[in-house]
Protein backbone atom coordinates (compact mmCIF):
# COMPACT_ATOMS: atom_id res chain seq x y z
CA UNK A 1 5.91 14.54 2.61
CA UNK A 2 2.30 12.69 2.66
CA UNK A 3 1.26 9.94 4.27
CA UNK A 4 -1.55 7.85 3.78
CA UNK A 5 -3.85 4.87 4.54
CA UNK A 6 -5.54 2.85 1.45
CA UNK A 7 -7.91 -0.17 2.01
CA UNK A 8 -7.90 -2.00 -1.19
CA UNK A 9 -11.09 -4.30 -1.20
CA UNK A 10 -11.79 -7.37 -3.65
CA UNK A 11 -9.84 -10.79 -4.20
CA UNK A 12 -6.70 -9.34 -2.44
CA UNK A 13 -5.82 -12.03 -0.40
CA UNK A 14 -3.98 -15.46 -0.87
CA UNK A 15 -2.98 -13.67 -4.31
CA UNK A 16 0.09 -12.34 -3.05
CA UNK A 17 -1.27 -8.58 -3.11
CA UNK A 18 1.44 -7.79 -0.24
CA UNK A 19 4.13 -9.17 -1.71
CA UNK A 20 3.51 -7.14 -4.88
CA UNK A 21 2.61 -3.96 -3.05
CA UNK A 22 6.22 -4.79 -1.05
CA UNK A 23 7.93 -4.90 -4.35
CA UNK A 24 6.24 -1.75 -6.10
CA UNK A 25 7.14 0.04 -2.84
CA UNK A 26 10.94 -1.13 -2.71
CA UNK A 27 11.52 0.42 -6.25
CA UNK A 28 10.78 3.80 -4.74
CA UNK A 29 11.32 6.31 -1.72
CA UNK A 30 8.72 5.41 0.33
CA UNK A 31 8.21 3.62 3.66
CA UNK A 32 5.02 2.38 5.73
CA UNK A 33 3.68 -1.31 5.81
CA UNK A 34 0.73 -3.54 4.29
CA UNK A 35 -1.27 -6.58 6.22
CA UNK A 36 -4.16 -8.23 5.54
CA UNK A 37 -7.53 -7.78 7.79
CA UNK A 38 -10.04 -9.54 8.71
CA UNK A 39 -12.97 -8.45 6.56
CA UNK A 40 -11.21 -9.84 3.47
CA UNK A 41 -9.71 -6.61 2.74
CA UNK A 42 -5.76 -5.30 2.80
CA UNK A 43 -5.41 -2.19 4.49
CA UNK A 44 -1.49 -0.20 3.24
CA UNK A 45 0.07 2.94 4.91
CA UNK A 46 2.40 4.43 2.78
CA UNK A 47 4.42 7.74 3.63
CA UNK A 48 7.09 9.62 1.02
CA UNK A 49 6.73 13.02 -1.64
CA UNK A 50 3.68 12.58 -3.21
CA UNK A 51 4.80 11.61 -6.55
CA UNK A 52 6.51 8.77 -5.23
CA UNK A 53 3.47 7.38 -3.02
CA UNK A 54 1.49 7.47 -6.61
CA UNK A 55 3.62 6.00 -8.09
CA UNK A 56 3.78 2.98 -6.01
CA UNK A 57 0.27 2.87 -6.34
CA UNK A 58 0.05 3.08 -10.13
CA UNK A 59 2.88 0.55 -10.19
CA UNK A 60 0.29 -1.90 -7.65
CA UNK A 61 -2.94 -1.28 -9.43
CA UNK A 62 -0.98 -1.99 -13.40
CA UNK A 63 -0.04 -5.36 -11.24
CA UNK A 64 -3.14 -6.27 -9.46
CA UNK A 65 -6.14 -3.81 -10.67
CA UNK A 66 -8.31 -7.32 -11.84
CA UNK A 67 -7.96 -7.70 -8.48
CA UNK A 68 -9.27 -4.89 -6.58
CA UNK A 69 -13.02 -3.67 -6.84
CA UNK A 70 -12.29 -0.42 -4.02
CA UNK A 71 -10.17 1.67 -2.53
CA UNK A 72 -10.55 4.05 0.32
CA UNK A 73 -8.25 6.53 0.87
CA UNK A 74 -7.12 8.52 3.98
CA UNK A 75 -5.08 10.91 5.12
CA UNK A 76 -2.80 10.53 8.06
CA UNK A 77 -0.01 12.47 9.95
CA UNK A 78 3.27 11.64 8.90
CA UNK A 79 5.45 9.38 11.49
CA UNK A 80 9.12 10.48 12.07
CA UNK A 81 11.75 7.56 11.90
CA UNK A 82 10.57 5.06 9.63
CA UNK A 83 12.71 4.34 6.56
CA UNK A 84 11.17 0.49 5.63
CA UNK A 85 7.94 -1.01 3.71
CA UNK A 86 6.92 -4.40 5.25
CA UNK A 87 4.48 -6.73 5.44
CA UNK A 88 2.90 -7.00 9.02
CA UNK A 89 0.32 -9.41 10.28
């Protein structure tokens, strides 16, 4: 079990780059949440096996890759008792 932060950077929002990232998410086990900040950017945690949290992020970048010019990834401590992805503000 991973868990992970992402800041995608580039025209992600007012595109509906959390809506899509909700959907890629809700086709696999995974959990965490995705918001937009205030530098433009759209920061995701995501948390589930590996394979799965890769996938949802192949699945978002086949979607919205003309969209996104960077991504930052970190590693986080996994959080006991979540079992949803949302979109928070």
């Amino acid at each position: 079990m991973i868990r992970m932060a992402i800041r995608f950077s580039g025209r992600v929002q007012g595109v509906g780059f959390r809506a899509t990232a909700r959907s890629c998410a809700a086709m696999r086990r995974v959990s965490g949440w995705v918001r937009n900040e205030a530098d433009g950017s759209v920061l995701m945690e995501i948390q589930g096996e590996q394979a799965e949290a890769e996938t949802v992020l192949n699945l978002l970048r086949e979607r919205m890759g003309a969209r996104i010019t960077g991504e930052e990834r970190t590693n986080l401590a996994t959080l006991d008792g979540e079992s949803e992805f949302l979109i928070t503000r």
